[in-house]
N, C-alpha and C. Protein backbone atom coordinates (compact mmCIF):
# COMPACT_ATOMS: atom_id res chain seq x y z
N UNK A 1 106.78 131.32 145.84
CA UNK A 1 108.00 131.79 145.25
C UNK A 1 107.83 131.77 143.72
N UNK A 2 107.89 132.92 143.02
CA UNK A 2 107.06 132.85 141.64
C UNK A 2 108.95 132.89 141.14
N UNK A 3 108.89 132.11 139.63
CA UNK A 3 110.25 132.56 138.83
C UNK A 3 109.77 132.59 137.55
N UNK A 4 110.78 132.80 136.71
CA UNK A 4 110.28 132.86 135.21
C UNK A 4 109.48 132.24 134.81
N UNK A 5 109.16 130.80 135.17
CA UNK A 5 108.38 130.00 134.44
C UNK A 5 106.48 130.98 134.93
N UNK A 6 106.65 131.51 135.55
CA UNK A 6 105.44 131.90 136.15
C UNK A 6 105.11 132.88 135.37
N UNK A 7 106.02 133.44 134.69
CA UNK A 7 105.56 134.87 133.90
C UNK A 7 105.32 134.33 132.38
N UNK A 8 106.25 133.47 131.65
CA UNK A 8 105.93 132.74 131.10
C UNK A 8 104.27 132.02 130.55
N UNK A 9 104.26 131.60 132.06
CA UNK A 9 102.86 130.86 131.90
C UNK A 9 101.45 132.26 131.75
N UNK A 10 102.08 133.04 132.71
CA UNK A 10 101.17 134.69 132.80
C UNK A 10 100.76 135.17 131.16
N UNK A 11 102.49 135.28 130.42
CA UNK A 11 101.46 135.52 129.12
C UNK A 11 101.08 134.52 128.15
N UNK A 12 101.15 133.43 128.33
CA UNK A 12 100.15 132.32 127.35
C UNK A 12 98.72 132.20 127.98
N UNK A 13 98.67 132.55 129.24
CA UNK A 13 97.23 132.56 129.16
C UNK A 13 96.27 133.39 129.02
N UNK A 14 97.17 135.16 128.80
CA UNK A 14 96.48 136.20 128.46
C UNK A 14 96.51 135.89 127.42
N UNK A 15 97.30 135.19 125.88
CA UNK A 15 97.37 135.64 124.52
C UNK A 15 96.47 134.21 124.47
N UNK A 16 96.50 132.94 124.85
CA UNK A 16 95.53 132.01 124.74
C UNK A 16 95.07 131.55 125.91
N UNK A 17 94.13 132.22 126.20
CA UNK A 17 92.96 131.62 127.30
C UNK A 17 92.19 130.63 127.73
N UNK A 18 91.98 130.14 125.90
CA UNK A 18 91.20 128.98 125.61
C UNK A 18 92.04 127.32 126.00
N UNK A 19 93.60 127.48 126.19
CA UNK A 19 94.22 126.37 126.22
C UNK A 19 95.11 126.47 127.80
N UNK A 20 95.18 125.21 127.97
CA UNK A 20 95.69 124.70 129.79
C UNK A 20 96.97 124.72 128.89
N UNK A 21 97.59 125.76 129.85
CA UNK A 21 99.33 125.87 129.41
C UNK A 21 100.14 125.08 130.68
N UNK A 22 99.18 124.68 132.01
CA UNK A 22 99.93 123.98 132.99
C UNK A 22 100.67 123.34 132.64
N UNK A 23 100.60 122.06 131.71
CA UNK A 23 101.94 121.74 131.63
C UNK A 23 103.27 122.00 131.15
N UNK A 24 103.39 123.65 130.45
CA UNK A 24 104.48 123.89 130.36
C UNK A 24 105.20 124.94 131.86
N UNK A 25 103.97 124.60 132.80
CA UNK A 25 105.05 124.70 133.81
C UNK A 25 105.90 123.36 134.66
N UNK A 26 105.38 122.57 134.41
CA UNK A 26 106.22 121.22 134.84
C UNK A 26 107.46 121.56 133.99
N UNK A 27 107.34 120.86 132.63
CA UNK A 27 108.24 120.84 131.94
C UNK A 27 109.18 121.80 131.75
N UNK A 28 108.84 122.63 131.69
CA UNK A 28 109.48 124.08 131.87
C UNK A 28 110.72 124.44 132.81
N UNK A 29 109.72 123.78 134.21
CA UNK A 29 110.80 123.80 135.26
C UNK A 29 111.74 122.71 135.24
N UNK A 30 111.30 121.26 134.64
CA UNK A 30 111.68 120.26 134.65
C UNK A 30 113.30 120.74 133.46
N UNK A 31 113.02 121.16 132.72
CA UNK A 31 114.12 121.59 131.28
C UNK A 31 115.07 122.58 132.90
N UNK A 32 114.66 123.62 132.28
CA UNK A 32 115.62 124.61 133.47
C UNK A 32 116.63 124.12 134.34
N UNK A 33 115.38 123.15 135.49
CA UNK A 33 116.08 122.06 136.40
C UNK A 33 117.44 121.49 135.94
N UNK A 34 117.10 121.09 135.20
CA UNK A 34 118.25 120.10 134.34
C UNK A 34 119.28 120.37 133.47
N UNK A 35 118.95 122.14 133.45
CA UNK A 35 120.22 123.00 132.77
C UNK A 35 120.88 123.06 133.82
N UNK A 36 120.39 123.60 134.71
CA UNK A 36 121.14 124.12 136.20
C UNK A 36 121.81 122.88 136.76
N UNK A 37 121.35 121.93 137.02
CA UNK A 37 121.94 120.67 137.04
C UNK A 37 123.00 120.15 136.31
N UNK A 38 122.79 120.32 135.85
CA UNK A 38 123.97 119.83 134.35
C UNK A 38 125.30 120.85 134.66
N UNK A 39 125.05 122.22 134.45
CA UNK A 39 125.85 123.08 134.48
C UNK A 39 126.82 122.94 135.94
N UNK A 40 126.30 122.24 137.45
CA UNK A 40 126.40 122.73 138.31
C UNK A 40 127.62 121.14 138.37
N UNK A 41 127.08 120.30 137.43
CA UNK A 41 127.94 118.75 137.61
C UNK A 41 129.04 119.07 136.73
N UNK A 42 129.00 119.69 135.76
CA UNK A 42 130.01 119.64 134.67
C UNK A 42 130.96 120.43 135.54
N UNK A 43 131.02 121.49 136.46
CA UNK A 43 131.74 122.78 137.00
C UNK A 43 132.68 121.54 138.15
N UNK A 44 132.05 120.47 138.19
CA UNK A 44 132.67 119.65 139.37
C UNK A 44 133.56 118.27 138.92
N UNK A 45 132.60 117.81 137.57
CA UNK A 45 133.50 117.10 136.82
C UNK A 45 134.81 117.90 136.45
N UNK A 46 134.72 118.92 135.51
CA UNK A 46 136.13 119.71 134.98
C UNK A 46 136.93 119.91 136.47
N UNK A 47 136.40 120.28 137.39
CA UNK A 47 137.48 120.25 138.56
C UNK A 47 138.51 118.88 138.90
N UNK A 48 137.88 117.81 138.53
CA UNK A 48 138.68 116.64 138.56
C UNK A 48 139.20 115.95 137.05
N UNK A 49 139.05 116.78 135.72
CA UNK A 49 139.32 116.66 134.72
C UNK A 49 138.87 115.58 134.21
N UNK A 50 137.06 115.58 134.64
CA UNK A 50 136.64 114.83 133.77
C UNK A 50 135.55 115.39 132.87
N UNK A 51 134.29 114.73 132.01
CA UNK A 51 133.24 115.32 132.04
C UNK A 51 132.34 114.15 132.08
N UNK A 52 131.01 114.68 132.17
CA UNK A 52 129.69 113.88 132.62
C UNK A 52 130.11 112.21 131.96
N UNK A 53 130.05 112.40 130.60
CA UNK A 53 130.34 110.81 129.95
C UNK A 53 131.11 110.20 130.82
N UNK A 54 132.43 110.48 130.38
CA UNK A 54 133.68 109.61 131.01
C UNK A 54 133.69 109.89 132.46
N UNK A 55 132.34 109.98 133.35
CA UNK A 55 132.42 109.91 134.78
C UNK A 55 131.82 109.13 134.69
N UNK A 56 130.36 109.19 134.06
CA UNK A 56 129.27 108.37 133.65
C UNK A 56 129.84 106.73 133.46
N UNK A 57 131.05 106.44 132.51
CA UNK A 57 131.64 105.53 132.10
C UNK A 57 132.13 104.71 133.52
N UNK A 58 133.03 105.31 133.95
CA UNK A 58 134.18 105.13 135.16
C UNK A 58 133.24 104.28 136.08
N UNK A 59 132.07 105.57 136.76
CA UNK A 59 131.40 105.19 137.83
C UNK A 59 130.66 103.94 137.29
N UNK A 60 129.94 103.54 136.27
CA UNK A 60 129.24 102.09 136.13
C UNK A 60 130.37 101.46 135.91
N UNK A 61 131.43 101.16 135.48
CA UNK A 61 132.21 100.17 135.71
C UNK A 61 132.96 100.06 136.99
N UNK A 62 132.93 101.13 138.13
CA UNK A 62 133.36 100.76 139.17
C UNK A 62 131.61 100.47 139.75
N UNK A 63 130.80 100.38 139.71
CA UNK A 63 129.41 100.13 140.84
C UNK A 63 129.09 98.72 140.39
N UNK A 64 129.30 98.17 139.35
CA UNK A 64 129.19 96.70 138.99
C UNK A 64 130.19 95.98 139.60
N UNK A 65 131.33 96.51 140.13
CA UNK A 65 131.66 95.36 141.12
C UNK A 65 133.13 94.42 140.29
N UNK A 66 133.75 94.54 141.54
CA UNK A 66 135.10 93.45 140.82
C UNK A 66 134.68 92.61 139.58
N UNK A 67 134.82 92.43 138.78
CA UNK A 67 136.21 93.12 138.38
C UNK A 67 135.94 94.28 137.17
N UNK A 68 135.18 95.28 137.46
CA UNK A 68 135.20 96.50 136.81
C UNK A 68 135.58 96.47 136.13
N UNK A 69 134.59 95.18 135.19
CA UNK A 69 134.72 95.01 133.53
C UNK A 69 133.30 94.52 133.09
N UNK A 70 133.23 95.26 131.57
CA UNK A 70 132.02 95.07 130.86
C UNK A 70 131.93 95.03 129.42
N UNK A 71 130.86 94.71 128.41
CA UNK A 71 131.22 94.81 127.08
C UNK A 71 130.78 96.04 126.93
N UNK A 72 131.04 96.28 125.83
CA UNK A 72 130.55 97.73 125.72
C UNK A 72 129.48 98.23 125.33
N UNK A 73 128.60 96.63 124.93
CA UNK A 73 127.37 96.86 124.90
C UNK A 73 126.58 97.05 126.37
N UNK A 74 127.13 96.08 127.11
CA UNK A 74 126.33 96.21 128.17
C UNK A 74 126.58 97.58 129.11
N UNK A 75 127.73 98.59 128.70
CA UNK A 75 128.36 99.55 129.38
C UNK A 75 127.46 100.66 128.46
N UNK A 76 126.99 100.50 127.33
CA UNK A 76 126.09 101.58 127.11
C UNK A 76 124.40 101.08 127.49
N UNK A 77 123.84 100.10 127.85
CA UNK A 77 122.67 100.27 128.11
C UNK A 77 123.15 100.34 130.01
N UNK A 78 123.63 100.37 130.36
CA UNK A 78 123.57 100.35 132.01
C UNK A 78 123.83 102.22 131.88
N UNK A 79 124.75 102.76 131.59
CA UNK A 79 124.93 103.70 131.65
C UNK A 79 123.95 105.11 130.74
N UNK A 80 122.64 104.18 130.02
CA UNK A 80 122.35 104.91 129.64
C UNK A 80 122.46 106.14 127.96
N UNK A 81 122.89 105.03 127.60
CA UNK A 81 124.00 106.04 126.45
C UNK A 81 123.99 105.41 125.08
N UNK A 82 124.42 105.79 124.19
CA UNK A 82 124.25 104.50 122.57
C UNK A 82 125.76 103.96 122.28
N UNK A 83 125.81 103.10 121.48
CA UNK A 83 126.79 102.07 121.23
C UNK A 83 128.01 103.45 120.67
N UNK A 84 126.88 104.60 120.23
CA UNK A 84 128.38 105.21 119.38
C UNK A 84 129.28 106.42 120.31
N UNK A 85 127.96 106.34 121.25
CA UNK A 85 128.53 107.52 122.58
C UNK A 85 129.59 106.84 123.40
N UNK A 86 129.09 105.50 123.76
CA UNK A 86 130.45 104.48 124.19
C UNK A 86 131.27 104.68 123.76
N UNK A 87 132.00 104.39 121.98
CA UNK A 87 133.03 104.00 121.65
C UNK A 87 133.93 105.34 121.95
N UNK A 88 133.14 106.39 121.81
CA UNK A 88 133.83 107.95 121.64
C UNK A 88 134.53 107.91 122.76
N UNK A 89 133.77 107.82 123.70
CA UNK A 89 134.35 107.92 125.62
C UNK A 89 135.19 106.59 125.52
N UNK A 90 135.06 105.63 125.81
CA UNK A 90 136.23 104.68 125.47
C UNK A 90 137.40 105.30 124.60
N UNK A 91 137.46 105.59 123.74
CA UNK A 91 138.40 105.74 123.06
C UNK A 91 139.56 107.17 123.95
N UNK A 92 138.66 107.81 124.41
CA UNK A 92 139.28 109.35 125.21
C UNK A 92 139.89 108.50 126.75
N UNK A 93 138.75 107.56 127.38
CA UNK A 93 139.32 106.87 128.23
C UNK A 93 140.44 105.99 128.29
N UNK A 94 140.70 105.72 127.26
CA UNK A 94 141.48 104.47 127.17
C UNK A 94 142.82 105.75 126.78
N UNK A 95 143.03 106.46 125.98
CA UNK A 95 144.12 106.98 125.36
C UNK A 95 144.76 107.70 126.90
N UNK A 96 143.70 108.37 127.75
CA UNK A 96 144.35 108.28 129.19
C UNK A 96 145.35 107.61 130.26
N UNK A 97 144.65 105.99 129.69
CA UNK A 97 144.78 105.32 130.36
C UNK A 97 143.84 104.74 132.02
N UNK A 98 142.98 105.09 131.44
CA UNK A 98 141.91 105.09 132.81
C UNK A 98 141.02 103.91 132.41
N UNK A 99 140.85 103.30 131.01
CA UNK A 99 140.50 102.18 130.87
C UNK A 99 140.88 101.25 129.77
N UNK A 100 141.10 99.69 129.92
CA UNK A 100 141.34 99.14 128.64
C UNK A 100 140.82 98.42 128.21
N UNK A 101 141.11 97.79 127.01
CA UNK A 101 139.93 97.18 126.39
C UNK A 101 141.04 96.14 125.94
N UNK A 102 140.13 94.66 125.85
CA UNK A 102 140.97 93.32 125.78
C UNK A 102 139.82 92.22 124.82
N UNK A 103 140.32 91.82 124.37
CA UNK A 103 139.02 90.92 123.38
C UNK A 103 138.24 90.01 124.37
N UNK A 104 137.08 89.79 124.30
CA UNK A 104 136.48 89.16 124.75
C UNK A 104 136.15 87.92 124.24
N UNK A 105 136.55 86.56 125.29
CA UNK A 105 136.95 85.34 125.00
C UNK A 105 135.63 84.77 124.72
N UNK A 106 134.36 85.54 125.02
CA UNK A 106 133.22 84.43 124.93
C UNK A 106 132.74 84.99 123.55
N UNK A 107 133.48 86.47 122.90
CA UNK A 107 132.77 86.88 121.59
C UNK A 107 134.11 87.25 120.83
N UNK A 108 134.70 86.05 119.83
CA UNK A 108 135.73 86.66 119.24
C UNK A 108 135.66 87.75 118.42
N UNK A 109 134.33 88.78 118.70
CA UNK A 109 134.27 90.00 117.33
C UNK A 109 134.42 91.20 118.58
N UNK A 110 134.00 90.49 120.12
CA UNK A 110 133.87 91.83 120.75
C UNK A 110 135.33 92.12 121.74
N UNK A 111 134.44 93.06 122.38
CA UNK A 111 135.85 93.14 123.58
C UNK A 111 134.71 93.32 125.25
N UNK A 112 135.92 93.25 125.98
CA UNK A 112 136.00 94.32 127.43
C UNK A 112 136.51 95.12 127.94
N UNK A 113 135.72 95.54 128.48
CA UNK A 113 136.28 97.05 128.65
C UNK A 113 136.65 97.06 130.25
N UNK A 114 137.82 97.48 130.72
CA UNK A 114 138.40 97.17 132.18
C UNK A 114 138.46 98.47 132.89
N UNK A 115 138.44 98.84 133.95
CA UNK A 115 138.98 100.18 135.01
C UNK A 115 139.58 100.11 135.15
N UNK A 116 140.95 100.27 134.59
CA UNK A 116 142.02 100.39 135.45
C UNK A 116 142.33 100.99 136.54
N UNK A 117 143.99 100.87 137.58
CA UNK A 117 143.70 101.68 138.63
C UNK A 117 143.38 103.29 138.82
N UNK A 118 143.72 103.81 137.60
CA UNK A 118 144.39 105.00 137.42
C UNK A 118 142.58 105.58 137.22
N UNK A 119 141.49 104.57 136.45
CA UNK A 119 140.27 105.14 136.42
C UNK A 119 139.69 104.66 137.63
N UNK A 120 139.70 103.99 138.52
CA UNK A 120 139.24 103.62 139.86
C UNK A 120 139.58 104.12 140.54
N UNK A 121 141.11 104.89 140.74
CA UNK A 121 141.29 106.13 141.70
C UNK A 121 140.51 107.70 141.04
N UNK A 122 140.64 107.85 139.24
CA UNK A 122 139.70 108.89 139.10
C UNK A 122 137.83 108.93 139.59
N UNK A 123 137.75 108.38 139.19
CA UNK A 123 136.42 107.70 139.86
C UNK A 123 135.72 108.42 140.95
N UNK A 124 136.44 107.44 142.18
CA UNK A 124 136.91 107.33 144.06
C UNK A 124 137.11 109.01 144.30
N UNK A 125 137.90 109.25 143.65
CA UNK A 125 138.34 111.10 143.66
C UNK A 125 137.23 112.17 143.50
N UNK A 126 136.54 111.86 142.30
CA UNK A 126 135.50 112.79 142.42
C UNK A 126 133.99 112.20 142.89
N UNK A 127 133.91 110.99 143.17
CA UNK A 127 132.34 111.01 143.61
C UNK A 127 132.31 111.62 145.04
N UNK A 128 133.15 111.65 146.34
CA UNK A 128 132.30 112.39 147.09
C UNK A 128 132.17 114.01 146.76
N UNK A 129 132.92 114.61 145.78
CA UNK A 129 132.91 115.92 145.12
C UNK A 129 131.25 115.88 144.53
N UNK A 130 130.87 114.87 143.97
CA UNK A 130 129.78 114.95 142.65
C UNK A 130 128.60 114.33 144.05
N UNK A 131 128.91 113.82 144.98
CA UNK A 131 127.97 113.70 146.06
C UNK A 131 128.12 115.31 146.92
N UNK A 132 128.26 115.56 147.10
CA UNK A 132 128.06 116.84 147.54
C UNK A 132 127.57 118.07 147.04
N UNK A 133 128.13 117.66 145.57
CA UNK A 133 127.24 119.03 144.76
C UNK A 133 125.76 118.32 144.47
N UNK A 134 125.42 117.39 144.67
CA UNK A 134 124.15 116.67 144.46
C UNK A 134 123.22 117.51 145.56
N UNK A 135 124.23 116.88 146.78
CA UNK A 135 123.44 117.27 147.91
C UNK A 135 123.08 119.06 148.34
N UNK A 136 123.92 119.62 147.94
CA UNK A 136 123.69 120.87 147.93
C UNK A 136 122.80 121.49 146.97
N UNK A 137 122.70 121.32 145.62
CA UNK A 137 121.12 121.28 145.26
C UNK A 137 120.27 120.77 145.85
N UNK A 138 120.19 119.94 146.64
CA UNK A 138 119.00 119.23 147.21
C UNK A 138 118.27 120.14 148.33
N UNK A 139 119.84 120.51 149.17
CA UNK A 139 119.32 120.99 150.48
C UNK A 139 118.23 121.85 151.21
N UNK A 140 117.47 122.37 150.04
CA UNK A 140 116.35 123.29 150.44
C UNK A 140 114.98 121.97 150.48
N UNK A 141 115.42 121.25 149.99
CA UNK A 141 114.38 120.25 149.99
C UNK A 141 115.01 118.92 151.69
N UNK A 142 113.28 118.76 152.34
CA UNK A 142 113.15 117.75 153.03
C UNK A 142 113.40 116.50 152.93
N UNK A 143 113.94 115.56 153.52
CA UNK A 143 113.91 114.28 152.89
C UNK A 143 112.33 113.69 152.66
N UNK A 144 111.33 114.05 153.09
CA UNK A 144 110.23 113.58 152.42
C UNK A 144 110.02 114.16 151.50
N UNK A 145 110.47 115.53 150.96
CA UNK A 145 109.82 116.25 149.86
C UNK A 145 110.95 115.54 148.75
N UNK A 146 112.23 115.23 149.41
CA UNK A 146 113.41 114.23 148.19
C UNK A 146 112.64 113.02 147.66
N UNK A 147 112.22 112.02 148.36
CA UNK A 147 111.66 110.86 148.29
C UNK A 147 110.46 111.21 147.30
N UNK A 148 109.54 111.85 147.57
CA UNK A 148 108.58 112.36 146.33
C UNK A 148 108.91 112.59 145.48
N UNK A 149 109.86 113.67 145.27
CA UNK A 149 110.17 114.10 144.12
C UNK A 149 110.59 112.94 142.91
N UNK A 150 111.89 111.82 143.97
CA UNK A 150 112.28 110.79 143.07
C UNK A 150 110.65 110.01 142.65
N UNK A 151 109.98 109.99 143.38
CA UNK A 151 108.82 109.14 143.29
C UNK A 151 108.48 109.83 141.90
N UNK A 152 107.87 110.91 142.03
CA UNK A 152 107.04 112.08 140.85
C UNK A 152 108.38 111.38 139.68
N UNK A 153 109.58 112.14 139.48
CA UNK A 153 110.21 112.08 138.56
C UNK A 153 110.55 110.69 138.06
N UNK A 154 110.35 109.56 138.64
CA UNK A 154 110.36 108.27 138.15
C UNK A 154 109.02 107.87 137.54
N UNK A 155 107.94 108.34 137.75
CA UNK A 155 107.24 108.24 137.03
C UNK A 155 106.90 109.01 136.14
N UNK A 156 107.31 110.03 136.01
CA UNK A 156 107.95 110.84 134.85
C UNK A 156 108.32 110.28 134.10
N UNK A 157 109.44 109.91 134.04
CA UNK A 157 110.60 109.48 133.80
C UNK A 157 109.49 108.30 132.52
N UNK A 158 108.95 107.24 133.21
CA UNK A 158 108.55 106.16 132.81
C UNK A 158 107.27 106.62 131.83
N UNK A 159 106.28 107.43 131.99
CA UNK A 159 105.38 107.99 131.25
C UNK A 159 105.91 108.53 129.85
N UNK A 160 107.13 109.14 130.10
CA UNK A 160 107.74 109.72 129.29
C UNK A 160 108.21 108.65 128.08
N UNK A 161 108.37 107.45 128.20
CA UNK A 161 108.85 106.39 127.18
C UNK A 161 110.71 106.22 127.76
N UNK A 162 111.25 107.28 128.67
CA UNK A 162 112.49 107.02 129.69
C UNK A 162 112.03 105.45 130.17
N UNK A 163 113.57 104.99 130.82
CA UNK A 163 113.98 103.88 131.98
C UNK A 163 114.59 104.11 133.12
């Protein structure tokens, strides 16, 4: 099944012959992948009026477990994200009301950050939505060819200087 990346690769190796362009078909597909991906989560977040962050947010403070509270340091390295991408989404979350924030007794400079119900029912609402559009990208793929792939892309992932 040839796609763009194939034609792509067709003319770098007529205009340079001398150089292995293979890996801009990984990456290539790997970028693409992850537009289409992106595009296909955001179309499912906005259906439940959220977006990637403040789902991103919600869901690690509901998967850590009663009582779906964290600092906000530890809510940007679990989730992936920097101290200043936190405060932004906190701040949109909280003015909702989907999360609050209360000083934290063991750091009188910091806080915690809580789920409320209103973000634990947003949450609950769209993950089997955001599980399904997962799975429907997936579906042309086998569960052994899934399991590889996570295999391949975790070590990706890790080669790459990713966690």
């Amino acid at each position: 099944m040839a796609d763009h990346v194939d034609g792509i690769l067709a003319q770098w190796r007529r205009e340079r012959p001398d150089l292995d362009v293979s890996p801009m078909g990984v990456i290539g597909r790997l970028s693409r992948a992850a537009a289409a991906v992106d595009a296909q989560l955001a179309r499912n977040f906005a259906a439940h009026d959220l977006d990637r962050g403040s789902f991103d947010v919600l869901a690690t403070l509901l998967r850590n477990g009663a009582p779906h509270r964290l600092t906000p340091a530890a809510l940007a390295a679990d989730a992936m994200i920097t101290s200043s991408a936190v405060a932004q989404r906190l701040n949109r979350l909280e003015a909702r009301g989907l999360i609050t924030r209360t000083p934290n007794p063991e750091d009188g400079r910091g806080s915690l950050v809580t789920l409320t119900p209103a973000g634990k029912a947003a949450v609950e609402a769209t993950l089997p939505a955001h599980l399904a559009t997962e799975e429907a990208m997936l579906a042309d793929l086998t569960t052994d060819e899934r399991a590889a792939l996570a295999t391949l892309l975790s070590r990706l992932l890790h080669s790459a200087g990713g966690r």
